[in-house]
PDB file of N, CA and C in Angstrom:
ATOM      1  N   UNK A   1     -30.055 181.006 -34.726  1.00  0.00           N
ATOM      2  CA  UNK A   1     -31.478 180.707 -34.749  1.00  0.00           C
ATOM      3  C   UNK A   1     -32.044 180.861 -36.152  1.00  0.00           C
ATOM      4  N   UNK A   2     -31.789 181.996 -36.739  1.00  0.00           N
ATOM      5  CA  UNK A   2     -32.258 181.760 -38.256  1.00  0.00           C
ATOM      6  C   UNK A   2     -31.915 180.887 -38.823  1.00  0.00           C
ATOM      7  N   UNK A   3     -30.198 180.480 -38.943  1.00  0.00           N
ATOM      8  CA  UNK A   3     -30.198 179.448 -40.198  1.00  0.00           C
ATOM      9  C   UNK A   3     -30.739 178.092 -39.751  1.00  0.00           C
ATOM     10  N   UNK A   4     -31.505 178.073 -38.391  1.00  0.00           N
ATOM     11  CA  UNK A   4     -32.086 176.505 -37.967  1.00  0.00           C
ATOM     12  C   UNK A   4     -33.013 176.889 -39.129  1.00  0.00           C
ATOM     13  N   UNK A   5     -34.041 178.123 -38.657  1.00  0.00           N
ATOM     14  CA  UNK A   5     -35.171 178.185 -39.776  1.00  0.00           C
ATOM     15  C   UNK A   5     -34.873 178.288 -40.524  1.00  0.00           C
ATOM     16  N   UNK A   6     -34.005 178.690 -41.244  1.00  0.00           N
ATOM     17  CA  UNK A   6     -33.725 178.807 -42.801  1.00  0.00           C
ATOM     18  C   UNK A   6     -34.213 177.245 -43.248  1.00  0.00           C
ATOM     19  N   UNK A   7     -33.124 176.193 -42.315  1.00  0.00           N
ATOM     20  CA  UNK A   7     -33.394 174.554 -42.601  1.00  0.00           C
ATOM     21  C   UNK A   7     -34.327 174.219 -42.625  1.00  0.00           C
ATOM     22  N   UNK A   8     -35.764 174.328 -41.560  1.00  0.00           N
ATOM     23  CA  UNK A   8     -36.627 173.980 -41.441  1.00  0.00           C
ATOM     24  C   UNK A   8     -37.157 174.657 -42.700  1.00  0.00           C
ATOM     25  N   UNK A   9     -37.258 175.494 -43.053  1.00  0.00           N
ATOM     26  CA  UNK A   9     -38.386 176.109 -44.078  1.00  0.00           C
ATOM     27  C   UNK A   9     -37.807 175.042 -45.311  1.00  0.00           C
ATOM     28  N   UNK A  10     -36.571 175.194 -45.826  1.00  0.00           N
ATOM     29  CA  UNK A  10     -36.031 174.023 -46.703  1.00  0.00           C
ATOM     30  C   UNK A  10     -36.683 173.138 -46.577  1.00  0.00           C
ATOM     31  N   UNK A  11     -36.921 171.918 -45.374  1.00  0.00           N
ATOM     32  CA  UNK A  11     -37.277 170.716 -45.449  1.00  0.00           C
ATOM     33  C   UNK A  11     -38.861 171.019 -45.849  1.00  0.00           C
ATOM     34  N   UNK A  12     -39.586 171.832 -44.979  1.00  0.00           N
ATOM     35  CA  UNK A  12     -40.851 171.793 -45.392  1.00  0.00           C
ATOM     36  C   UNK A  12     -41.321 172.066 -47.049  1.00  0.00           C
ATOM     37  N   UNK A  13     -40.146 172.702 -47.824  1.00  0.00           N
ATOM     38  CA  UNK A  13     -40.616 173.049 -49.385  1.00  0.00           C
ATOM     39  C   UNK A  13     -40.057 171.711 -49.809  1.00  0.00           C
ATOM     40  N   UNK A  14     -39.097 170.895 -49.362  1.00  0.00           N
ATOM     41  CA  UNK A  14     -38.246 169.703 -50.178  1.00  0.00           C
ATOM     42  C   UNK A  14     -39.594 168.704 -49.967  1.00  0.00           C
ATOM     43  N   UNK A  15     -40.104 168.385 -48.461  1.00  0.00           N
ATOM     44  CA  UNK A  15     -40.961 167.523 -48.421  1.00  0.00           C
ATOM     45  C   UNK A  15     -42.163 167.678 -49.454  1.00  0.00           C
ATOM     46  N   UNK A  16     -42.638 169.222 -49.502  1.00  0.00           N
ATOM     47  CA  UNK A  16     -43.429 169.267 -50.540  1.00  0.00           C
ATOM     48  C   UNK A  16     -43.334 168.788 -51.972  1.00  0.00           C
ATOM     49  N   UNK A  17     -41.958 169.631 -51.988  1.00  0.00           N
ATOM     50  CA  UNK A  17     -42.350 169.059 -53.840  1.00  0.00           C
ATOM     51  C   UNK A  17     -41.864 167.435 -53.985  1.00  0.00           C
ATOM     52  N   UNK A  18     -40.937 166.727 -53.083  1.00  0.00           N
ATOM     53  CA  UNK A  18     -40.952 165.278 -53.332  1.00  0.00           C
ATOM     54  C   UNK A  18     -42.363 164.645 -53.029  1.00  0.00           C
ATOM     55  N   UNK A  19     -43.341 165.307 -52.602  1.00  0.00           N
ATOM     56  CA  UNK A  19     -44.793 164.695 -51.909  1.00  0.00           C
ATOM     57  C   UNK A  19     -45.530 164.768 -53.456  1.00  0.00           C
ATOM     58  N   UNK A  20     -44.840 165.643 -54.234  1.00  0.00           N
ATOM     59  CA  UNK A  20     -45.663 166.601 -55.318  1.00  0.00           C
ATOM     60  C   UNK A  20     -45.457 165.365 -56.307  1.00  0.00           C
ATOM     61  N   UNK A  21     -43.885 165.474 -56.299  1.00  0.00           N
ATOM     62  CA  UNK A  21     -43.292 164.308 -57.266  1.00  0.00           C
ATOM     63  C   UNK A  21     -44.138 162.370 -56.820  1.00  0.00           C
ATOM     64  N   UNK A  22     -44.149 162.298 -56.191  1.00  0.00           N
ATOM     65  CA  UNK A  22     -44.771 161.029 -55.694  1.00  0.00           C
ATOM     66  C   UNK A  22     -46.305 160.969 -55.947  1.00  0.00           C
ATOM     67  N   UNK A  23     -46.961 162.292 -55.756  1.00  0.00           N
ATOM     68  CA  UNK A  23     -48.253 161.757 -56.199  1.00  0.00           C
ATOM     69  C   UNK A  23     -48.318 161.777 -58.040  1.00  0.00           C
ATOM     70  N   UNK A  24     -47.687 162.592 -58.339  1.00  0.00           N
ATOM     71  CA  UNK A  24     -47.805 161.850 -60.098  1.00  0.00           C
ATOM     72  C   UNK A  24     -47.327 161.261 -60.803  1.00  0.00           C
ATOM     73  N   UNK A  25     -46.105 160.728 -59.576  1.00  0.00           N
ATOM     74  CA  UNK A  25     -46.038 159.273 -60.059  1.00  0.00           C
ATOM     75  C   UNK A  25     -47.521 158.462 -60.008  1.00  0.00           C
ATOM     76  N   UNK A  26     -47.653 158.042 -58.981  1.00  0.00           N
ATOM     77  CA  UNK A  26     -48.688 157.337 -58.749  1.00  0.00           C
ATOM     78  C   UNK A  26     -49.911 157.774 -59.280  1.00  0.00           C
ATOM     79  N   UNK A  27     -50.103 158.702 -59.600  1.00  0.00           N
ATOM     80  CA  UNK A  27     -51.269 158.927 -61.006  1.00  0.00           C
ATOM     81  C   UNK A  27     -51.043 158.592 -62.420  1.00  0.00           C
ATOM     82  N   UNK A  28     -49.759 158.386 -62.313  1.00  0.00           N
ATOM     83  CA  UNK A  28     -49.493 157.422 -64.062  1.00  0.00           C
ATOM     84  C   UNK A  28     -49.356 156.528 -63.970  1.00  0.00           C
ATOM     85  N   UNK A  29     -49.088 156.328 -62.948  1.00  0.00           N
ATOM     86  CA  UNK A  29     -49.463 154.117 -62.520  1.00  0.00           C
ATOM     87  C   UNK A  29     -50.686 153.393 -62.562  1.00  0.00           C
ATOM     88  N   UNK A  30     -51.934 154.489 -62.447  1.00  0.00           N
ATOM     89  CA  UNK A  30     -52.686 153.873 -62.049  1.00  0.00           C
ATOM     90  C   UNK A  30     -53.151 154.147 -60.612  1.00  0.00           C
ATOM     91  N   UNK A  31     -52.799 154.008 -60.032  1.00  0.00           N
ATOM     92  CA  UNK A  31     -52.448 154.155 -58.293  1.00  0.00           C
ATOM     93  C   UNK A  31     -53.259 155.581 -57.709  1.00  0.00           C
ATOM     94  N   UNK A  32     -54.251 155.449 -58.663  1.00  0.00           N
ATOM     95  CA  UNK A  32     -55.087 156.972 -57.857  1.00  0.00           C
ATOM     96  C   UNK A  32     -55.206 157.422 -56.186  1.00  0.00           C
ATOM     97  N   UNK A  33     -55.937 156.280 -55.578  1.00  0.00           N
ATOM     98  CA  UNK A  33     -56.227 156.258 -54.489  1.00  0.00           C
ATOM     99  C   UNK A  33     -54.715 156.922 -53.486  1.00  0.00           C
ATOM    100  N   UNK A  34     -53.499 156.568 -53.540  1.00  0.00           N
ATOM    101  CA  UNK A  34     -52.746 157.190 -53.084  1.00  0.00           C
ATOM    102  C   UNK A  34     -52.552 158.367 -53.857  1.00  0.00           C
ATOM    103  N   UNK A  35     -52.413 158.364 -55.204  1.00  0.00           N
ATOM    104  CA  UNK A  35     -51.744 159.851 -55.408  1.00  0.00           C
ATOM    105  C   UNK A  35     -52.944 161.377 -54.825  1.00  0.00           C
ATOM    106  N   UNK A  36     -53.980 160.747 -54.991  1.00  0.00           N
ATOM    107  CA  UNK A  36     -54.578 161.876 -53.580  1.00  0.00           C
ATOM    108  C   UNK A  36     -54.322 161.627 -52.479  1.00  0.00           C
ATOM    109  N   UNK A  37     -53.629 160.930 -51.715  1.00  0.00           N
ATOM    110  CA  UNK A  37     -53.374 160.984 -50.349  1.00  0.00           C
ATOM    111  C   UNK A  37     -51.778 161.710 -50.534  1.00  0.00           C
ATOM    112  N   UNK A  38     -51.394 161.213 -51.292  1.00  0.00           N
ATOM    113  CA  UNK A  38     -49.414 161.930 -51.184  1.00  0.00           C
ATOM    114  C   UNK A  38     -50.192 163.468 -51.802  1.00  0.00           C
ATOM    115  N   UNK A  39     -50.996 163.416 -52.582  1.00  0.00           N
ATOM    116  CA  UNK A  39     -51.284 165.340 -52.903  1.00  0.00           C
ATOM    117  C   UNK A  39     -51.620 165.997 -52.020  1.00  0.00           C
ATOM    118  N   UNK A  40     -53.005 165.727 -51.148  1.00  0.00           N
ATOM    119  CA  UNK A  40     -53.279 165.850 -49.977  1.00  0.00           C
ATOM    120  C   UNK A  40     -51.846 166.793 -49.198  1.00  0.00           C
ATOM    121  N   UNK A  41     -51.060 165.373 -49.191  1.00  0.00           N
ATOM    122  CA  UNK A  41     -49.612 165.618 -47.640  1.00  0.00           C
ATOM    123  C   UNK A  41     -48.977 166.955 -48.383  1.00  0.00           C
ATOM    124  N   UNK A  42     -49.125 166.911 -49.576  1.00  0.00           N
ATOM    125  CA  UNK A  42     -47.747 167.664 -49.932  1.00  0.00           C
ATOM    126  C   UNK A  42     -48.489 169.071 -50.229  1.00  0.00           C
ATOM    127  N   UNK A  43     -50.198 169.291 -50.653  1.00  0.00           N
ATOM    128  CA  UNK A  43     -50.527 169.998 -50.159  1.00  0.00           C
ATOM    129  C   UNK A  43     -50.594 171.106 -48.847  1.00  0.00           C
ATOM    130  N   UNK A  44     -50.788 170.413 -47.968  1.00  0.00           N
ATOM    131  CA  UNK A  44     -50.153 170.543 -46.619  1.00  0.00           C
ATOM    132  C   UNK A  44     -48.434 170.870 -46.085  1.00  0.00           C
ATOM    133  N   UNK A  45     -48.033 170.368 -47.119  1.00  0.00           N
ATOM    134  CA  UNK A  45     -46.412 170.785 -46.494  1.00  0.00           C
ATOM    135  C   UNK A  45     -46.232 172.342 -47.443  1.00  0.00           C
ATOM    136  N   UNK A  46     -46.924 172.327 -48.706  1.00  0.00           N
ATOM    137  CA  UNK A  46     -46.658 173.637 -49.176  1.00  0.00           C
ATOM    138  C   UNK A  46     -47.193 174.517 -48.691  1.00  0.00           C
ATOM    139  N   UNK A  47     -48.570 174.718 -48.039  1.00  0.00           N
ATOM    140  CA  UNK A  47     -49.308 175.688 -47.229  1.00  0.00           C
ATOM    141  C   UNK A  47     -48.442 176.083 -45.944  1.00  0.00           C
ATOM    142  N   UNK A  48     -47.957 174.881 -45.393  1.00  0.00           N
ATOM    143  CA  UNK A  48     -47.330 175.041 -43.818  1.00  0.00           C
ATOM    144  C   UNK A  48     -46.061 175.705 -44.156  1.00  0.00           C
ATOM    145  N   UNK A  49     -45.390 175.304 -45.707  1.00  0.00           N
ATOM    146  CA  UNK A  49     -43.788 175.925 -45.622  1.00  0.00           C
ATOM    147  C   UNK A  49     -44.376 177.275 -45.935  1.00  0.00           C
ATOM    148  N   UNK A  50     -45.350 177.962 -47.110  1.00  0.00           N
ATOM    149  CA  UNK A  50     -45.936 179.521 -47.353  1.00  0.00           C
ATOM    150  C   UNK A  50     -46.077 179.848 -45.915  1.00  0.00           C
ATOM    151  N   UNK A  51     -46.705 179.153 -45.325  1.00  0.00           N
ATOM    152  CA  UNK A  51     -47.248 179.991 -44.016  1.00  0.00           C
ATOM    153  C   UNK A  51     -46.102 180.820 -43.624  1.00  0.00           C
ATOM    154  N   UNK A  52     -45.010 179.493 -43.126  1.00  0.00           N
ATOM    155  CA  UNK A  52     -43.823 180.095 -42.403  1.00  0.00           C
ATOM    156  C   UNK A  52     -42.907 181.240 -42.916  1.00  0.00           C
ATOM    157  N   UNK A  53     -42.801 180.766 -44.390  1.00  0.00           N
ATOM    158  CA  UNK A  53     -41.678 181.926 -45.509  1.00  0.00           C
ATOM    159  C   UNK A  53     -42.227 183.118 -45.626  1.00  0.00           C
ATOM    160  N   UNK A  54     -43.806 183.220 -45.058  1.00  0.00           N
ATOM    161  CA  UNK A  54     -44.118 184.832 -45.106  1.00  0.00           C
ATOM    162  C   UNK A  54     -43.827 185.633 -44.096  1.00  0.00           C
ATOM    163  N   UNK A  55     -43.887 184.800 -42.669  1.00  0.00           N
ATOM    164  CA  UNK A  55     -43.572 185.298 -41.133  1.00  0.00           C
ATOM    165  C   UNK A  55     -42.222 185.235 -41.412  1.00  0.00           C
ATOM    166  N   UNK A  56     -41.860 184.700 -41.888  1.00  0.00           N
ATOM    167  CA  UNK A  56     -40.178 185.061 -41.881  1.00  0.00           C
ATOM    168  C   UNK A  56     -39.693 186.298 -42.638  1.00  0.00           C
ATOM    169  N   UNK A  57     -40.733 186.580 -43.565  1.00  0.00           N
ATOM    170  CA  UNK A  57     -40.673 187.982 -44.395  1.00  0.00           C
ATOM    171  C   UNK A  57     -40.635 188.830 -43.794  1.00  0.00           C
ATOM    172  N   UNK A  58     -41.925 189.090 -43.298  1.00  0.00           N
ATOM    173  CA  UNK A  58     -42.387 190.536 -42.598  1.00  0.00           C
ATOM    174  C   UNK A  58     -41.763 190.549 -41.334  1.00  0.00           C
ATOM    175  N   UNK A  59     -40.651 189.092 -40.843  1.00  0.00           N
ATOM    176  CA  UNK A  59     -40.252 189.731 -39.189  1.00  0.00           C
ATOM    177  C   UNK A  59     -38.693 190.067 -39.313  1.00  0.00           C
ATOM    178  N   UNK A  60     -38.364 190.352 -41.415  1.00  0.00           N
ATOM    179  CA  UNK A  60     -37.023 190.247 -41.167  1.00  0.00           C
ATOM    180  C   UNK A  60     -36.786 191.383 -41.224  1.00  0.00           C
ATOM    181  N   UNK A  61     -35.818 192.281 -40.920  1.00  0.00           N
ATOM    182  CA  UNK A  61     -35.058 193.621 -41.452  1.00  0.00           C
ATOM    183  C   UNK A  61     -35.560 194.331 -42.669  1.00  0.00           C
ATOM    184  N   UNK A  62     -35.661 195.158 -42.762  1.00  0.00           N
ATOM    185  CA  UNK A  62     -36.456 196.239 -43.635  1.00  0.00           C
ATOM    186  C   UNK A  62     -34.828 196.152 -44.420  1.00  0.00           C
ATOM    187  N   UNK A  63     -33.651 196.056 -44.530  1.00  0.00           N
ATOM    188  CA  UNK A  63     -32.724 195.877 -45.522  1.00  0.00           C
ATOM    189  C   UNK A  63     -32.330 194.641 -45.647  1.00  0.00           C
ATOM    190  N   UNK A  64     -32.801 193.731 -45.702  1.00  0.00           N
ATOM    191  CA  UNK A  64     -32.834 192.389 -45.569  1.00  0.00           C
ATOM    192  C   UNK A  64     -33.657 191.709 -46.978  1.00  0.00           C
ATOM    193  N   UNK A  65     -34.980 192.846 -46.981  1.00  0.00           N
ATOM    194  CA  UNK A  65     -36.182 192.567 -47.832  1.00  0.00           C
ATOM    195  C   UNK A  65     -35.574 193.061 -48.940  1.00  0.00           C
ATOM    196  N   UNK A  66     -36.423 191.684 -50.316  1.00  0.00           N
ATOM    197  CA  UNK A  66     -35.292 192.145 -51.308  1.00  0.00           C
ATOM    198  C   UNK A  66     -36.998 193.004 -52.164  1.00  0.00           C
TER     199      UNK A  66
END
């Protein structure tokens, strides 16, 4: 069961920073109007992956915690 979450927390930081990478692309293109919508998402995927990587902190083993 952890290393599912381990994965999931992965995808949610990968989606972020490729969301991160995509909106500035599209802010050096020109392409404003999306690169706030991909900042927006990837906003959102970094809050949702913090959310999770902290509950995963405090519910792990007291020798676990580095």
């Amino acid at each position: 069961m952890a290393g599912n979450t381990d994965s999931q927390l992965t995808e949610l930081h990968t989606k972020a920073a490729y969301a991160h990478e995509a909106a500035a692309h599209g802010h050096s293109t020109g392409d404003h109007a999306s690169a706030q919508e991909l900042a927006r998402k990837a906003l959102g995927y970094s809050v949702e992956a913090l959310k999770h990587t902290q509950e995963m902190a405090q519910s792990a083993p007291q020798r676990m915690q580095v």
